[in-house]
PDB file of N, CA and C in Angstrom:
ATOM      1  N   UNK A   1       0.564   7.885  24.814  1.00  0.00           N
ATOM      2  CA  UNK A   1       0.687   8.694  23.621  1.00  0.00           C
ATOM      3  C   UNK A   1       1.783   8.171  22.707  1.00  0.00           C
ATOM      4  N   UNK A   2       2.902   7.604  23.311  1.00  0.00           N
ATOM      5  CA  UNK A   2       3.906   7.228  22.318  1.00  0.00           C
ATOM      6  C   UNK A   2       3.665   5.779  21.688  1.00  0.00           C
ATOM      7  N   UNK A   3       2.328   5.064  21.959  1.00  0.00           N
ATOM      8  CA  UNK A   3       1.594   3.894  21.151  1.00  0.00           C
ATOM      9  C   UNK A   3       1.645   4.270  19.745  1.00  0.00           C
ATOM     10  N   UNK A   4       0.479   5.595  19.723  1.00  0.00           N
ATOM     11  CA  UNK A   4      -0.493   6.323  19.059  1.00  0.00           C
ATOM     12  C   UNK A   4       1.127   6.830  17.749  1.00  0.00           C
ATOM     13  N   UNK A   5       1.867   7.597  18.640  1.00  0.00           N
ATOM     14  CA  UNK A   5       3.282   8.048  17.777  1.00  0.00           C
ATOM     15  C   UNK A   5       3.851   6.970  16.981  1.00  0.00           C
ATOM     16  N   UNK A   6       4.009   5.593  17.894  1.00  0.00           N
ATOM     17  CA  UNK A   6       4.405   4.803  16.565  1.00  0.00           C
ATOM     18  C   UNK A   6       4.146   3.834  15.779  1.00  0.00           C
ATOM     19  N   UNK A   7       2.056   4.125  16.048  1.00  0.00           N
ATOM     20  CA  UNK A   7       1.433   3.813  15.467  1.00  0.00           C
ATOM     21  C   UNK A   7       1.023   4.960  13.848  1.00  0.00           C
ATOM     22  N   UNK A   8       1.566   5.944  14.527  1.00  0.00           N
ATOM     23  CA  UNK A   8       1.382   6.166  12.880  1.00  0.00           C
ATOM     24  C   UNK A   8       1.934   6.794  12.061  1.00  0.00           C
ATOM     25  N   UNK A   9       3.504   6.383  12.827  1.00  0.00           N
ATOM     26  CA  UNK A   9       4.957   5.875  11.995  1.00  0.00           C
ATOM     27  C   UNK A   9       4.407   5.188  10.863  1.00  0.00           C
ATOM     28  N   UNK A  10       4.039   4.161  11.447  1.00  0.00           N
ATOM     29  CA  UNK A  10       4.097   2.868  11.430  1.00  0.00           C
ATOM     30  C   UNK A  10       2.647   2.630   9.715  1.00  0.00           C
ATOM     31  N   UNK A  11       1.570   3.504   9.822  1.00  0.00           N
ATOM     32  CA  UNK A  11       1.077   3.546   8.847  1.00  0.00           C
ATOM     33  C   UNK A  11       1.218   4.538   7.980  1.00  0.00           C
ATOM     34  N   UNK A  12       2.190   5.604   8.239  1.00  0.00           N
ATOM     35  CA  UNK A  12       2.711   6.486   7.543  1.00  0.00           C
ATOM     36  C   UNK A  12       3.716   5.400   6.173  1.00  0.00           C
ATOM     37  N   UNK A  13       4.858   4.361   6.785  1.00  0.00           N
ATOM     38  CA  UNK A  13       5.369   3.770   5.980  1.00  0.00           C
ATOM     39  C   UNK A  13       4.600   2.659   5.160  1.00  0.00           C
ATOM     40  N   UNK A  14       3.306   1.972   5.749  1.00  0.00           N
ATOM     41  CA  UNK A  14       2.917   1.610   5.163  1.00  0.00           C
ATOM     42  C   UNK A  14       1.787   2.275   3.441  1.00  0.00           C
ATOM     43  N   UNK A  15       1.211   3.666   3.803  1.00  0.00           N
ATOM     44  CA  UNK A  15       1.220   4.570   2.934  1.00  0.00           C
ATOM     45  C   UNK A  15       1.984   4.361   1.516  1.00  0.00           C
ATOM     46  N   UNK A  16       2.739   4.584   2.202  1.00  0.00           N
ATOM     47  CA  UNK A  16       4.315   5.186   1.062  1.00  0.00           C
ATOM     48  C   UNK A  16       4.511   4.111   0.508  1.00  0.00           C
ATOM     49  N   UNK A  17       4.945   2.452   1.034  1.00  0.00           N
ATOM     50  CA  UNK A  17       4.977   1.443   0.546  1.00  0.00           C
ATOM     51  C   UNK A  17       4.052   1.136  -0.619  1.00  0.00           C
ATOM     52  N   UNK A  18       2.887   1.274   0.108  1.00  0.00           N
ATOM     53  CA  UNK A  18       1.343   1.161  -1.247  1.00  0.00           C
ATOM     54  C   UNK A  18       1.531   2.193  -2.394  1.00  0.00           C
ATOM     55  N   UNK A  19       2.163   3.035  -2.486  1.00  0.00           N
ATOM     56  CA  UNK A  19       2.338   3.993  -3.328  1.00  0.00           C
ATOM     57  C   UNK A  19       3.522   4.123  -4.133  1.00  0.00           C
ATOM     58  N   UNK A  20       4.104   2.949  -3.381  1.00  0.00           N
ATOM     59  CA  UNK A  20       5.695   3.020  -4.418  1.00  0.00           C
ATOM     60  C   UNK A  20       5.294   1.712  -5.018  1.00  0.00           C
ATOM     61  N   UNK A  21       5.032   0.663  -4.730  1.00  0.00           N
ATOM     62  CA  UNK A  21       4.689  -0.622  -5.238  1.00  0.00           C
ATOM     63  C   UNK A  21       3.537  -0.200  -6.314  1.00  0.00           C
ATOM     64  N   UNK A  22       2.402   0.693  -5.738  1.00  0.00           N
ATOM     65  CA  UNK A  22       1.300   0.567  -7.325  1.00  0.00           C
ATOM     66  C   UNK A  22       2.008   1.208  -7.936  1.00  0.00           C
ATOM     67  N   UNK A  23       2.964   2.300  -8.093  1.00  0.00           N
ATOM     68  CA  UNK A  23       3.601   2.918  -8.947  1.00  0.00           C
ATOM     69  C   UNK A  23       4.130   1.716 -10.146  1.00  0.00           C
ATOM     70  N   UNK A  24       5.441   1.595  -9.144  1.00  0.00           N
ATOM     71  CA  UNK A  24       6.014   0.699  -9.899  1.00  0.00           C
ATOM     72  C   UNK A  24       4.891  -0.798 -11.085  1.00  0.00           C
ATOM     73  N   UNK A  25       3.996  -0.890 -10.338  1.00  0.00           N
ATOM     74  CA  UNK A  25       3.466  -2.166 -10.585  1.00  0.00           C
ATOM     75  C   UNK A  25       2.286  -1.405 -12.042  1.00  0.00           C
ATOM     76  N   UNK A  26       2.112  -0.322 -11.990  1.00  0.00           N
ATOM     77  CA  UNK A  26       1.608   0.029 -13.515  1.00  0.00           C
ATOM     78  C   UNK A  26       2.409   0.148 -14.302  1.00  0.00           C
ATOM     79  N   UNK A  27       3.482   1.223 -13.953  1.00  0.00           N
ATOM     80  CA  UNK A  27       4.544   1.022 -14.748  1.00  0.00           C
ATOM     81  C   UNK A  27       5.221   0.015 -15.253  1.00  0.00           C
ATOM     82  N   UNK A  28       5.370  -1.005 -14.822  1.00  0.00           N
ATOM     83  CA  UNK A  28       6.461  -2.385 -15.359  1.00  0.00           C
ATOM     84  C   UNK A  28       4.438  -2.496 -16.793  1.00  0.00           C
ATOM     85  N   UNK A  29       3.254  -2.603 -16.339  1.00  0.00           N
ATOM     86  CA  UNK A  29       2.493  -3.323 -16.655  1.00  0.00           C
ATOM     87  C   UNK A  29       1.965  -2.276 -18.246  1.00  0.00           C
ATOM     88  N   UNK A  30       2.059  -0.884 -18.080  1.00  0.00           N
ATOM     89  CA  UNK A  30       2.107  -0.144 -18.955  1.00  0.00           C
ATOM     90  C   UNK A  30       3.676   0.118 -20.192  1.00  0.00           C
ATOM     91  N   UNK A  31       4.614  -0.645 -19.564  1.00  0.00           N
ATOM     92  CA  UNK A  31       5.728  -0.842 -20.763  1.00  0.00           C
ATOM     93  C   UNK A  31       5.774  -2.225 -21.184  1.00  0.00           C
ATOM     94  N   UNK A  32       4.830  -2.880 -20.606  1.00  0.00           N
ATOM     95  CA  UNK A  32       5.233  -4.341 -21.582  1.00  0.00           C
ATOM     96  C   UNK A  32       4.452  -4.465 -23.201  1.00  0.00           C
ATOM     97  N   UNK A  33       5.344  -4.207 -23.852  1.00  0.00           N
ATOM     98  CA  UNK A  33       4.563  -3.804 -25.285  1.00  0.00           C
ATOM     99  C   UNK A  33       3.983  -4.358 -26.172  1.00  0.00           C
ATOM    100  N   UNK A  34       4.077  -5.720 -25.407  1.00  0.00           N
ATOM    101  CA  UNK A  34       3.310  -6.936 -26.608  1.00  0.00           C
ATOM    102  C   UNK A  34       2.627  -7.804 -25.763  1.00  0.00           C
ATOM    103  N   UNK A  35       1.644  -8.735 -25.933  1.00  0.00           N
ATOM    104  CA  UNK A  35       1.584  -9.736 -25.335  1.00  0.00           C
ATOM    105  C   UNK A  35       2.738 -11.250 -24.986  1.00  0.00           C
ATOM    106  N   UNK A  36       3.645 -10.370 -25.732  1.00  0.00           N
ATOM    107  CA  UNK A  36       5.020 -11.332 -25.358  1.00  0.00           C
ATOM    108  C   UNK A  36       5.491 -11.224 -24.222  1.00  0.00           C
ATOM    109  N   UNK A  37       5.063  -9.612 -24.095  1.00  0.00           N
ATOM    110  CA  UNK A  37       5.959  -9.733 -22.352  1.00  0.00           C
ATOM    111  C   UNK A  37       4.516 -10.109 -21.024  1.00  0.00           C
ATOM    112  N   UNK A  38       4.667 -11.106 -21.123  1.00  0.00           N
ATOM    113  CA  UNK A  38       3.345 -11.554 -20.284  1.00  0.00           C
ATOM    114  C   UNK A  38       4.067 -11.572 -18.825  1.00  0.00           C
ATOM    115  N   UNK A  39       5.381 -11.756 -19.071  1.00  0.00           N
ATOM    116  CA  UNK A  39       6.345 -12.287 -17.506  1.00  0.00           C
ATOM    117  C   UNK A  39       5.864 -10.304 -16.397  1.00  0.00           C
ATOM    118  N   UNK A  40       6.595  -9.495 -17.808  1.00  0.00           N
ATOM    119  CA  UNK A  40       6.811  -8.074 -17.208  1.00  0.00           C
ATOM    120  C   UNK A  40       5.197  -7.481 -16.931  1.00  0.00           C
ATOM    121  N   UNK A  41       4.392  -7.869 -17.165  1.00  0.00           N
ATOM    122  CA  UNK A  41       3.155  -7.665 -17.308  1.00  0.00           C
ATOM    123  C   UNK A  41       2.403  -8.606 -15.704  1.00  0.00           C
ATOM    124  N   UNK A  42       2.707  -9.711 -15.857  1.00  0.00           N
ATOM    125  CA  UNK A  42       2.679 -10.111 -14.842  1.00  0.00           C
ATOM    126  C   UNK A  42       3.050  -9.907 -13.182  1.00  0.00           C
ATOM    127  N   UNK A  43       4.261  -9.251 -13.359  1.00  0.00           N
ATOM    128  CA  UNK A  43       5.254  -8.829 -12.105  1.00  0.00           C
ATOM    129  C   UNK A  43       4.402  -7.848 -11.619  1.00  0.00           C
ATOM    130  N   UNK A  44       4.159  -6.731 -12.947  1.00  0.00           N
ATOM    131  CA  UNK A  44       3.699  -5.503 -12.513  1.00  0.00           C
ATOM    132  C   UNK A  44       1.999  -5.418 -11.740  1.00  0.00           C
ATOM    133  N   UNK A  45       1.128  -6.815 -12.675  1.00  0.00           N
ATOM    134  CA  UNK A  45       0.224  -7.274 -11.783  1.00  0.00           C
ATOM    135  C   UNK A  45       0.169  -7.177 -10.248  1.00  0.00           C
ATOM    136  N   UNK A  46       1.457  -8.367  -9.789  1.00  0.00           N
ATOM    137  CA  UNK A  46       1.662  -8.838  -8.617  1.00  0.00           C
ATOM    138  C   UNK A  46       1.872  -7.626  -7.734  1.00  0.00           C
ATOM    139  N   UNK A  47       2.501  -6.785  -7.965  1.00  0.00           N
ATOM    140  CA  UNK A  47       3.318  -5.535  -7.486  1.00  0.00           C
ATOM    141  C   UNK A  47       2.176  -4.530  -7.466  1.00  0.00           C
ATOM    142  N   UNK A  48       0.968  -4.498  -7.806  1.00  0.00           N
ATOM    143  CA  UNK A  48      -0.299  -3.664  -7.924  1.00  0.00           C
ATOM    144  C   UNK A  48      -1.156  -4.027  -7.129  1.00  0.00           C
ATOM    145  N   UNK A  49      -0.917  -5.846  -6.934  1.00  0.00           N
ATOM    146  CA  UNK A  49      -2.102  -6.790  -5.999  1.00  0.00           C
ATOM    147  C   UNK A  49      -1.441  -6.520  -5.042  1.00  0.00           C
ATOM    148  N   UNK A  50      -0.398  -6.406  -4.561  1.00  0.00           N
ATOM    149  CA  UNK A  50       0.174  -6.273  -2.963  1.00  0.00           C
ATOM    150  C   UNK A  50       0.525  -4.847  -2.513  1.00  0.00           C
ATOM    151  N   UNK A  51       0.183  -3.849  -3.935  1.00  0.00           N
ATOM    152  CA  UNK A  51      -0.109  -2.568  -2.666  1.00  0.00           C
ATOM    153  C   UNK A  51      -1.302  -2.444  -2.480  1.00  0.00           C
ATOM    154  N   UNK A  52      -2.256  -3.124  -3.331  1.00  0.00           N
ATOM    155  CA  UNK A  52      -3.939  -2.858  -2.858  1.00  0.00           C
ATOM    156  C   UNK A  52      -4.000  -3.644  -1.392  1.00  0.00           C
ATOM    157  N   UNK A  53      -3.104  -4.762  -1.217  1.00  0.00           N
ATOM    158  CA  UNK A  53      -3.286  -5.430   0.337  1.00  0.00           C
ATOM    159  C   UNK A  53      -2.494  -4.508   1.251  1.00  0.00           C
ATOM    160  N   UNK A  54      -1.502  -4.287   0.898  1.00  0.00           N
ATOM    161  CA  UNK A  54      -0.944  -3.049   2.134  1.00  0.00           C
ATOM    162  C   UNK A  54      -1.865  -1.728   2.168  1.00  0.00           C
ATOM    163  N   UNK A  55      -2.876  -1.229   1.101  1.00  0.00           N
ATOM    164  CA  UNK A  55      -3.229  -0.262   1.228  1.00  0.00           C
ATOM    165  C   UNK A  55      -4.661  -0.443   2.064  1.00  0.00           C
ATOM    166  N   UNK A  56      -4.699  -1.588   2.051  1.00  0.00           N
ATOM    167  CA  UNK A  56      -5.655  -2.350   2.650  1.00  0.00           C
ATOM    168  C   UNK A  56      -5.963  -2.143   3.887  1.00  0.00           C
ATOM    169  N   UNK A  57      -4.237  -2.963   4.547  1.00  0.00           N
ATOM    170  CA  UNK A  57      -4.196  -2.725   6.004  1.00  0.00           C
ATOM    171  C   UNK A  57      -4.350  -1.336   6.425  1.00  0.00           C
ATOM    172  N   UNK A  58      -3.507  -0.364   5.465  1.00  0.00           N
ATOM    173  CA  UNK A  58      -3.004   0.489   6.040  1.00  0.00           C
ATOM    174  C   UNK A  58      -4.789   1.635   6.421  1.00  0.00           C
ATOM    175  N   UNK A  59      -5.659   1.006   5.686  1.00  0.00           N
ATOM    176  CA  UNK A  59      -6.810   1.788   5.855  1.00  0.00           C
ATOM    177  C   UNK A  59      -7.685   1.368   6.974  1.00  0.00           C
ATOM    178  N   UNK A  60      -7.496   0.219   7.221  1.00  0.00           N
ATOM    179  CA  UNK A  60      -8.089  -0.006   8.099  1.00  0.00           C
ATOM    180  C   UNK A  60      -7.292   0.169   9.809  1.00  0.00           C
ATOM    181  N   UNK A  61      -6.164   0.654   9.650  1.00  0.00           N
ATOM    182  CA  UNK A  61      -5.655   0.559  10.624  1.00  0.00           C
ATOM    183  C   UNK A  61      -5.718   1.851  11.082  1.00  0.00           C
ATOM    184  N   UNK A  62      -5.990   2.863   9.882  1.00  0.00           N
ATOM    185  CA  UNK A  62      -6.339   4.318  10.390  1.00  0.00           C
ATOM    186  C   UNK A  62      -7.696   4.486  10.767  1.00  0.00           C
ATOM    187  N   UNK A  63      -8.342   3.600  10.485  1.00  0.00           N
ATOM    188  CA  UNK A  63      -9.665   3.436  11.248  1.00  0.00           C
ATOM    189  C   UNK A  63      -9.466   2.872  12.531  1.00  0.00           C
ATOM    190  N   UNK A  64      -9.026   2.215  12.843  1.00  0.00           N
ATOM    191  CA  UNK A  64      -8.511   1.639  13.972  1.00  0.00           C
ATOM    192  C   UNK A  64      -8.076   2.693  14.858  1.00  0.00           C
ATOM    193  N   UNK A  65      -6.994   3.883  13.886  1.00  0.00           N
ATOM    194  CA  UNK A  65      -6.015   4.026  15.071  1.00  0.00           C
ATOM    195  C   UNK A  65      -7.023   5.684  15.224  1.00  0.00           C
ATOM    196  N   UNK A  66      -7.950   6.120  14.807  1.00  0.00           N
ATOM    197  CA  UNK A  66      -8.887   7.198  14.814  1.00  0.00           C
ATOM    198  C   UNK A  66     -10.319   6.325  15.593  1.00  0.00           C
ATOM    199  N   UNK A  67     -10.246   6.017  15.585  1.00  0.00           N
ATOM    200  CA  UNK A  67     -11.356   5.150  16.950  1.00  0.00           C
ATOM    201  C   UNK A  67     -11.170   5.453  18.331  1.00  0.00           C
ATOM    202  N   UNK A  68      -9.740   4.701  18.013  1.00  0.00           N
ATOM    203  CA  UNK A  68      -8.949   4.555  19.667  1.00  0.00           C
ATOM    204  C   UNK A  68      -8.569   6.232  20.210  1.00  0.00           C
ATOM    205  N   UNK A  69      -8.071   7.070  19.085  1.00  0.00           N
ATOM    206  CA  UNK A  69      -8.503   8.519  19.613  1.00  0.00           C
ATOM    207  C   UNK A  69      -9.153   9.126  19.816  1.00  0.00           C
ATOM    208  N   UNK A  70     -10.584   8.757  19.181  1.00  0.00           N
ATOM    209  CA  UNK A  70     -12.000   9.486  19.313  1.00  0.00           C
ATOM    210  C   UNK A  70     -12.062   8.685  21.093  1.00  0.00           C
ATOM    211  N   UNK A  71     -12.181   7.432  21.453  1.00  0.00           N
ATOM    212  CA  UNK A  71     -12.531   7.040  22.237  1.00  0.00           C
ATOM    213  C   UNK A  71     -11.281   7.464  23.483  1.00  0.00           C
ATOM    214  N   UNK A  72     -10.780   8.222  23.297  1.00  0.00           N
ATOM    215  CA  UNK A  72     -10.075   8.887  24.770  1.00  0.00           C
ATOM    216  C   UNK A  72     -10.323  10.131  25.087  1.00  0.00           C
ATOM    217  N   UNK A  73     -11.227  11.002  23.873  1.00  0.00           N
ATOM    218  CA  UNK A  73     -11.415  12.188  24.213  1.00  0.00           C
ATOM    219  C   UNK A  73     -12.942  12.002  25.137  1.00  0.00           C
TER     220      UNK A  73
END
């Protein structure tokens, strides 16, 4: 049982991570006010592409980790 516990610690922070990064990553991409700021526009890209990959894991790992509980009952 204490796998399962800090297994979903463990996608609890990954959650939160995906949700502070897309935050941030519209925001930087919704204040860049010109096509001048291509840099701040860019960042906020990057910072949007890597919570869609953590949100990624983090979905499939709750599939994962709801499998492995269905399959002990």
């Amino acid at each position: 049982m204490s796998e399962t516990k800090s297994s979903t610690e463990t996608l609890w922070v990954l959650w939160f991570t995906a949700g502070i990064l897309a935050a941030f990553g519209v925001a930087l991409m919704a204040a860049a006010p010109t096509e001048s700021s291509t840099a701040m526009a860019l960042a906020g890209w990057t910072l949007t592409s890597l919570a869609s990959v953590i949100g990624a894991v983090a979905v499939i790992g709750t599939g994962v980790l709801i499998g492995i509980n269905s399959a002990r009952r």
